[in-house]
C-alpha atoms as a PDB file:
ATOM      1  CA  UNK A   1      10.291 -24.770  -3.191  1.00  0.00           C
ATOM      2  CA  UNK A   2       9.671 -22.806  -6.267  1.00  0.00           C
ATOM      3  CA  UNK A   3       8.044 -19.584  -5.830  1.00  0.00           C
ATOM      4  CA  UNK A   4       6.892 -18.533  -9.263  1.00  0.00           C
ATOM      5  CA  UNK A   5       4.728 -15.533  -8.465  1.00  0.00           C
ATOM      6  CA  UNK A   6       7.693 -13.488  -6.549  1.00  0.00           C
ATOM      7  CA  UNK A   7       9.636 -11.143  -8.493  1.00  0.00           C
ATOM      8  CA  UNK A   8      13.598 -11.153  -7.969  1.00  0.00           C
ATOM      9  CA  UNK A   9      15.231 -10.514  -5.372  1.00  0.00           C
ATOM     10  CA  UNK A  10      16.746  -7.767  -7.322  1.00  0.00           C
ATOM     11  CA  UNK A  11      13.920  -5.778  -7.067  1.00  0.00           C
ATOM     12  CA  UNK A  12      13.566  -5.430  -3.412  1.00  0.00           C
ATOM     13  CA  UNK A  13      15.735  -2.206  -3.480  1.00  0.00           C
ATOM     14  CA  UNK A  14      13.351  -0.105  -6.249  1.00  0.00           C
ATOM     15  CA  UNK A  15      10.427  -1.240  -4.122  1.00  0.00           C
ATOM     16  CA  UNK A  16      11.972   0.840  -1.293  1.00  0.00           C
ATOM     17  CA  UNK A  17      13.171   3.498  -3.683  1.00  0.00           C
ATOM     18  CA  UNK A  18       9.327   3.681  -4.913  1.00  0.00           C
ATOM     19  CA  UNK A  19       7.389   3.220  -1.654  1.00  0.00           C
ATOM     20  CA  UNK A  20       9.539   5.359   1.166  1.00  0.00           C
ATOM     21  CA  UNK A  21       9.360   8.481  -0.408  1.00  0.00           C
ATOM     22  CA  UNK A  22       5.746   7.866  -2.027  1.00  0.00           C
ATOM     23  CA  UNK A  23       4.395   7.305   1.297  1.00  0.00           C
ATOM     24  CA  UNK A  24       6.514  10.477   2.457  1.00  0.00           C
ATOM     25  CA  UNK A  25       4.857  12.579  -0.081  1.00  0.00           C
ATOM     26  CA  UNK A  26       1.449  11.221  -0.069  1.00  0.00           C
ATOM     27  CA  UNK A  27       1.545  12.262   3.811  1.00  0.00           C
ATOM     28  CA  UNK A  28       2.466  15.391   3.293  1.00  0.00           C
ATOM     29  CA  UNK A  29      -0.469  16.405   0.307  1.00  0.00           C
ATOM     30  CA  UNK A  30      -2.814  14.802   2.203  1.00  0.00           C
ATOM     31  CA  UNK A  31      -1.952  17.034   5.582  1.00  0.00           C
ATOM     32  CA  UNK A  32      -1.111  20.100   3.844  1.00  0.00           C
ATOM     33  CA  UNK A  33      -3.084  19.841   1.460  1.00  0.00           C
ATOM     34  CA  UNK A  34      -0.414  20.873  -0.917  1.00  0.00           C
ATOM     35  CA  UNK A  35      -1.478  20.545  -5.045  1.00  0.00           C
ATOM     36  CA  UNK A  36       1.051  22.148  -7.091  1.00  0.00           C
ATOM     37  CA  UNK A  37      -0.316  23.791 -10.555  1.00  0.00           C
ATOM     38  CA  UNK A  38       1.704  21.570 -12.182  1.00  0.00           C
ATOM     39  CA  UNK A  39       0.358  18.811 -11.683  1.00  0.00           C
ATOM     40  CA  UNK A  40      -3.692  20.386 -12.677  1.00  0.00           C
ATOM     41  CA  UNK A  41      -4.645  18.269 -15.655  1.00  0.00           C
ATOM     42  CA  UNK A  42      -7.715  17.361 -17.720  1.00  0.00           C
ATOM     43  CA  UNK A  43      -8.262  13.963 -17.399  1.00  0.00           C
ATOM     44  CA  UNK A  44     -10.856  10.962 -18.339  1.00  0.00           C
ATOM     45  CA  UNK A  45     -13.280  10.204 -15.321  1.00  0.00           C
ATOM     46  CA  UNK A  46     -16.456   8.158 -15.296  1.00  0.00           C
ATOM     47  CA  UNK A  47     -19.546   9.219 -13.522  1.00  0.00           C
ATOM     48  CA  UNK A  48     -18.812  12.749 -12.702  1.00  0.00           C
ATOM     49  CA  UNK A  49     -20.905  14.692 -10.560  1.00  0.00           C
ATOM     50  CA  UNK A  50     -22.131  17.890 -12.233  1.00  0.00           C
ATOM     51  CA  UNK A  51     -23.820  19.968  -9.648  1.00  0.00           C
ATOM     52  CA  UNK A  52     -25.321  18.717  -6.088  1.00  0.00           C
ATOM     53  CA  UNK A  53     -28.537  17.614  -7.452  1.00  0.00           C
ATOM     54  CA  UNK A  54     -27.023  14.231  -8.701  1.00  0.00           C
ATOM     55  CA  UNK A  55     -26.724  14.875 -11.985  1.00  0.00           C
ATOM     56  CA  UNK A  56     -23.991  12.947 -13.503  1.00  0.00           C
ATOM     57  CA  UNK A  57     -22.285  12.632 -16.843  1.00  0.00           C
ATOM     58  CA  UNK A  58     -21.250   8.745 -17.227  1.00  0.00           C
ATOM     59  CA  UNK A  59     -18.060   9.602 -18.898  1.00  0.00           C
ATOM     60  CA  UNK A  60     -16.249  12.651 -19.930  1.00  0.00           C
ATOM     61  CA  UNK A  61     -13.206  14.902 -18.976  1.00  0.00           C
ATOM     62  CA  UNK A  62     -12.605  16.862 -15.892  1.00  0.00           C
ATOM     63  CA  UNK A  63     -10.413  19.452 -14.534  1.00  0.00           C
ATOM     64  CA  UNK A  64      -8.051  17.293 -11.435  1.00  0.00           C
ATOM     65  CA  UNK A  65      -4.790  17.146 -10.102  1.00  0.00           C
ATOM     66  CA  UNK A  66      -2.841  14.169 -10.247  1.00  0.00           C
ATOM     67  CA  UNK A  67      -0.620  14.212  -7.984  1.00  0.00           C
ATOM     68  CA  UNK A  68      -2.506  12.222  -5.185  1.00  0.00           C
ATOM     69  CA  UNK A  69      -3.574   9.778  -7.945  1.00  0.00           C
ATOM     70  CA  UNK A  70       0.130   9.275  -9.466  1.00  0.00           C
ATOM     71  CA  UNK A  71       1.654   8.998  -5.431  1.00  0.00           C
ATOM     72  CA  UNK A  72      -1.227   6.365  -5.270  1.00  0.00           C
ATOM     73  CA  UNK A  73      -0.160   4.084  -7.421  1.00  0.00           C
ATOM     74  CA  UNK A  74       3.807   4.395  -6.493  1.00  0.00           C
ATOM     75  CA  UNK A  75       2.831   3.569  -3.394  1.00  0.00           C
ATOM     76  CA  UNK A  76       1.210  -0.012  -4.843  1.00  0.00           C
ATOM     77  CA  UNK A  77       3.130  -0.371  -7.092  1.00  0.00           C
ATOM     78  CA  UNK A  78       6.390   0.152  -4.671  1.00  0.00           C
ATOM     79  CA  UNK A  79       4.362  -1.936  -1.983  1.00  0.00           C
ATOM     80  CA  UNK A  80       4.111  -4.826  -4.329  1.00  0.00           C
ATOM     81  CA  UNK A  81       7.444  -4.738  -5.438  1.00  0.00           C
ATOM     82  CA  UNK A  82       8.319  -5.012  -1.564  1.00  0.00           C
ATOM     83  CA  UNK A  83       6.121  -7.359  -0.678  1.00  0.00           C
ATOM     84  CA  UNK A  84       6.311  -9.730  -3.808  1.00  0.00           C
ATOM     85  CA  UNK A  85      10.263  -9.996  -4.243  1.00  0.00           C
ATOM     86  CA  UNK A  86      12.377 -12.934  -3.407  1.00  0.00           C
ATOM     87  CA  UNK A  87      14.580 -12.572  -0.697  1.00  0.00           C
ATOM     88  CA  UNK A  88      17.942 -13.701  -1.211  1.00  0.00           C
ATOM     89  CA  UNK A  89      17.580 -16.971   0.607  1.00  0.00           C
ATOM     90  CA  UNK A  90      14.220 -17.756  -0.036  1.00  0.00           C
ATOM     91  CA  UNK A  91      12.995 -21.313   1.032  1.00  0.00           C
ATOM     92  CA  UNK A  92      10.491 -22.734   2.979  1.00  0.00           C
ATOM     93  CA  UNK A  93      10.897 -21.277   6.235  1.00  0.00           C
ATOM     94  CA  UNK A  94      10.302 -17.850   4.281  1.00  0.00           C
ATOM     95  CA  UNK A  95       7.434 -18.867   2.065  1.00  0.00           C
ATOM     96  CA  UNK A  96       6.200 -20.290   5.613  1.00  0.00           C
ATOM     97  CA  UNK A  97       6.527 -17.128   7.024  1.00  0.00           C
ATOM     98  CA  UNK A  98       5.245 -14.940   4.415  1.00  0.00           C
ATOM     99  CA  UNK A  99       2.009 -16.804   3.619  1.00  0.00           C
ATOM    100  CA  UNK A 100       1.499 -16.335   7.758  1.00  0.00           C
ATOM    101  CA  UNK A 101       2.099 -12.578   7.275  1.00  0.00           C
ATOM    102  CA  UNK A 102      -0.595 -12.397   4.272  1.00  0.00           C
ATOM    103  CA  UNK A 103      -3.326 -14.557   6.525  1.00  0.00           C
ATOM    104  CA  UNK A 104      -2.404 -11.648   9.459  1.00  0.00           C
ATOM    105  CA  UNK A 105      -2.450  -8.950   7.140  1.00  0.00           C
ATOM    106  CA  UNK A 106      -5.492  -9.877   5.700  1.00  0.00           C
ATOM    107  CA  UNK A 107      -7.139 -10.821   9.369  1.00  0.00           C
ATOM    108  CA  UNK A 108      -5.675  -7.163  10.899  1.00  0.00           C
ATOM    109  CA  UNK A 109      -7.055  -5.329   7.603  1.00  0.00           C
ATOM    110  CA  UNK A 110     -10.965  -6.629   8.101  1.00  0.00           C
ATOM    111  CA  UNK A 111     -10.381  -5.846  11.662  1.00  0.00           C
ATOM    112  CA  UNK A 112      -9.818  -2.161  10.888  1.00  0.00           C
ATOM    113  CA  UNK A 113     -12.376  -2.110   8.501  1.00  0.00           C
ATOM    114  CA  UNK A 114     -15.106  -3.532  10.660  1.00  0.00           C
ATOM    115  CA  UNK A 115     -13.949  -1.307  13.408  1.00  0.00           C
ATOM    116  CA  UNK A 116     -14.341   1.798  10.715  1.00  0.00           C
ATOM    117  CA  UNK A 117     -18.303  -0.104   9.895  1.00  0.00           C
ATOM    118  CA  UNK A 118     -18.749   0.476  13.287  1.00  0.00           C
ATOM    119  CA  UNK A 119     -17.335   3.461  14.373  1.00  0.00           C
ATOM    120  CA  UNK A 120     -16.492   6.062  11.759  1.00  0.00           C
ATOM    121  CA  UNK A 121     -19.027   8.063   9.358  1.00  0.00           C
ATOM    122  CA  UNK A 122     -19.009  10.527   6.963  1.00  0.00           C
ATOM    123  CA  UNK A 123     -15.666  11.806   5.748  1.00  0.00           C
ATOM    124  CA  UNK A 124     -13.737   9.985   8.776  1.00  0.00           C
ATOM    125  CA  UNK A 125     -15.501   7.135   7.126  1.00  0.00           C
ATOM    126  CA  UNK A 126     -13.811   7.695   3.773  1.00  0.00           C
ATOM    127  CA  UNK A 127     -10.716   8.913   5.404  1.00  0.00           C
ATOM    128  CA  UNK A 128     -10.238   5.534   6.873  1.00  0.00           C
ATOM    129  CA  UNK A 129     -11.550   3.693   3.343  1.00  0.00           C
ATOM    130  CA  UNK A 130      -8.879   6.157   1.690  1.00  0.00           C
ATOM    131  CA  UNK A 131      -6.002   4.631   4.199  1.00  0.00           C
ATOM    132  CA  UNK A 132      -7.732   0.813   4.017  1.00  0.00           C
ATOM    133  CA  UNK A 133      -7.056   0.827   0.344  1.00  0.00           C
ATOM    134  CA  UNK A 134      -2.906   0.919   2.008  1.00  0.00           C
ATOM    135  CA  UNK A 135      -2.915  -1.188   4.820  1.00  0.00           C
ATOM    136  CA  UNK A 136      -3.559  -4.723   3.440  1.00  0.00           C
ATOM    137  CA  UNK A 137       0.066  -4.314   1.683  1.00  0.00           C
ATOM    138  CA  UNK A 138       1.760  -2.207   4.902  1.00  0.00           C
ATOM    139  CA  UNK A 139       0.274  -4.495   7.782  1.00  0.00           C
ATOM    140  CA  UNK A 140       2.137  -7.293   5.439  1.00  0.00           C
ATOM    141  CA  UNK A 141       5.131  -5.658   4.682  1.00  0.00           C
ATOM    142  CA  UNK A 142       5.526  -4.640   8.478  1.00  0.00           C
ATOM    143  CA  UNK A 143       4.805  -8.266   9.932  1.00  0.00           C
ATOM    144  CA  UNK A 144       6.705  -9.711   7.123  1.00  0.00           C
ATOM    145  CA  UNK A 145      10.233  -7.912   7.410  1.00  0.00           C
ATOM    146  CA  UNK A 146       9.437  -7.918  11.404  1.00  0.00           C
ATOM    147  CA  UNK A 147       9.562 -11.902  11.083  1.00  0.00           C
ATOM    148  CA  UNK A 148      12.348 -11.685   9.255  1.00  0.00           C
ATOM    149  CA  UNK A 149      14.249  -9.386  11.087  1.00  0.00           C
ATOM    150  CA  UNK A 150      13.698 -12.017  14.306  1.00  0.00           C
ATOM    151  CA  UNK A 151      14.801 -15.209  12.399  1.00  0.00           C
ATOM    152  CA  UNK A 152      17.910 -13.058  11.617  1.00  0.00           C
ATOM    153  CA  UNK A 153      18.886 -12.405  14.769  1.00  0.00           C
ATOM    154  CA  UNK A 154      17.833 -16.086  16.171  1.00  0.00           C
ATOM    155  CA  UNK A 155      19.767 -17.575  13.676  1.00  0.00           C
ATOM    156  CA  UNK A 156      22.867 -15.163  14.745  1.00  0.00           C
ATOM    157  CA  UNK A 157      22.201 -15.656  18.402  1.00  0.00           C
ATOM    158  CA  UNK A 158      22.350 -19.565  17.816  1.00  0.00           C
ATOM    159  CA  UNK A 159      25.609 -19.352  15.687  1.00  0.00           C
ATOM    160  CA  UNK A 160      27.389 -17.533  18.622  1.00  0.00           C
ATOM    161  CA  UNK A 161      27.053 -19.873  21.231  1.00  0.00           C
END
């Protein structure tokens, strides 16, 4: 079957490379809060508050650091790369499997965001929006190589005997 919308299988290994120690750091600035200086930048935003009485400029520059935005896109970008690449054997067993693991990933990931409608407020509220913006991709990624990882070892098991 061809799969025109996967990347190569090639770049499986730069997903990784990308998304494990993306993840790793975006864990660690968001417990720590750590923001190095070097990263403090004047960048473009759109509708920036002003002051607490909702006054807003619709465009302009403000003072930010980056680094949670830059770790933020590795992450996706690293996440797609995962998800979205060919394995070496692809065929329809695979594609079988990974369209299953998209339906669940997608199922699991309104799950935890109805449960967050529900149950959080506040900033535990956008905490969990924050992490939601993730989870589509790792609840995929996660069922996905989990699947694959038991065909593997079926497929073994029924060569041995």
């Amino acid at each position: 079957m061809e799969t025109n919308y996967l990347l190569s299988s090639k770049f499986k290994m730069l997903g990784w490379i990308i998304l494990v120690p993306s993840v790793i750091l975006g864990l660690i600035t968001i417990i720590t809060d750590w923001e190095p200086p070097i990263f403090d930048a004047r960048v473009i935003g759109i509708f920036i508050d002003k002051d607490f009485l909702g006054n807003y400029t619709f465009i302009g520059l403000v003072e930010n650091n980056i680094l949670n935005e830059i770790l933020g896109i590795l992450v996706i970008i690293g996440g797609i790369i995962v998800a979205f690449s060919k394995e070496k054997n692809e065929d329809e067993l695979i594609t079988k499997m990974r369209l299953e693991s998209l339906v669940w990933a997608m199922y699991l990931n309104y799950g935890v965001l109805l449960v967050a409608f529900l149950f959080l407020y506040d900033f535990s509220f956008f905490w969990a929006m924050v992490f939601n913006m993730f989870t589509m991709l790792f609840f995929f990624i996660i069922r996905f190589n989990v699947k694959l990882w038991r065909l593997s070892k079926s497929v073994s098991y029924e060569e041995q005997y």
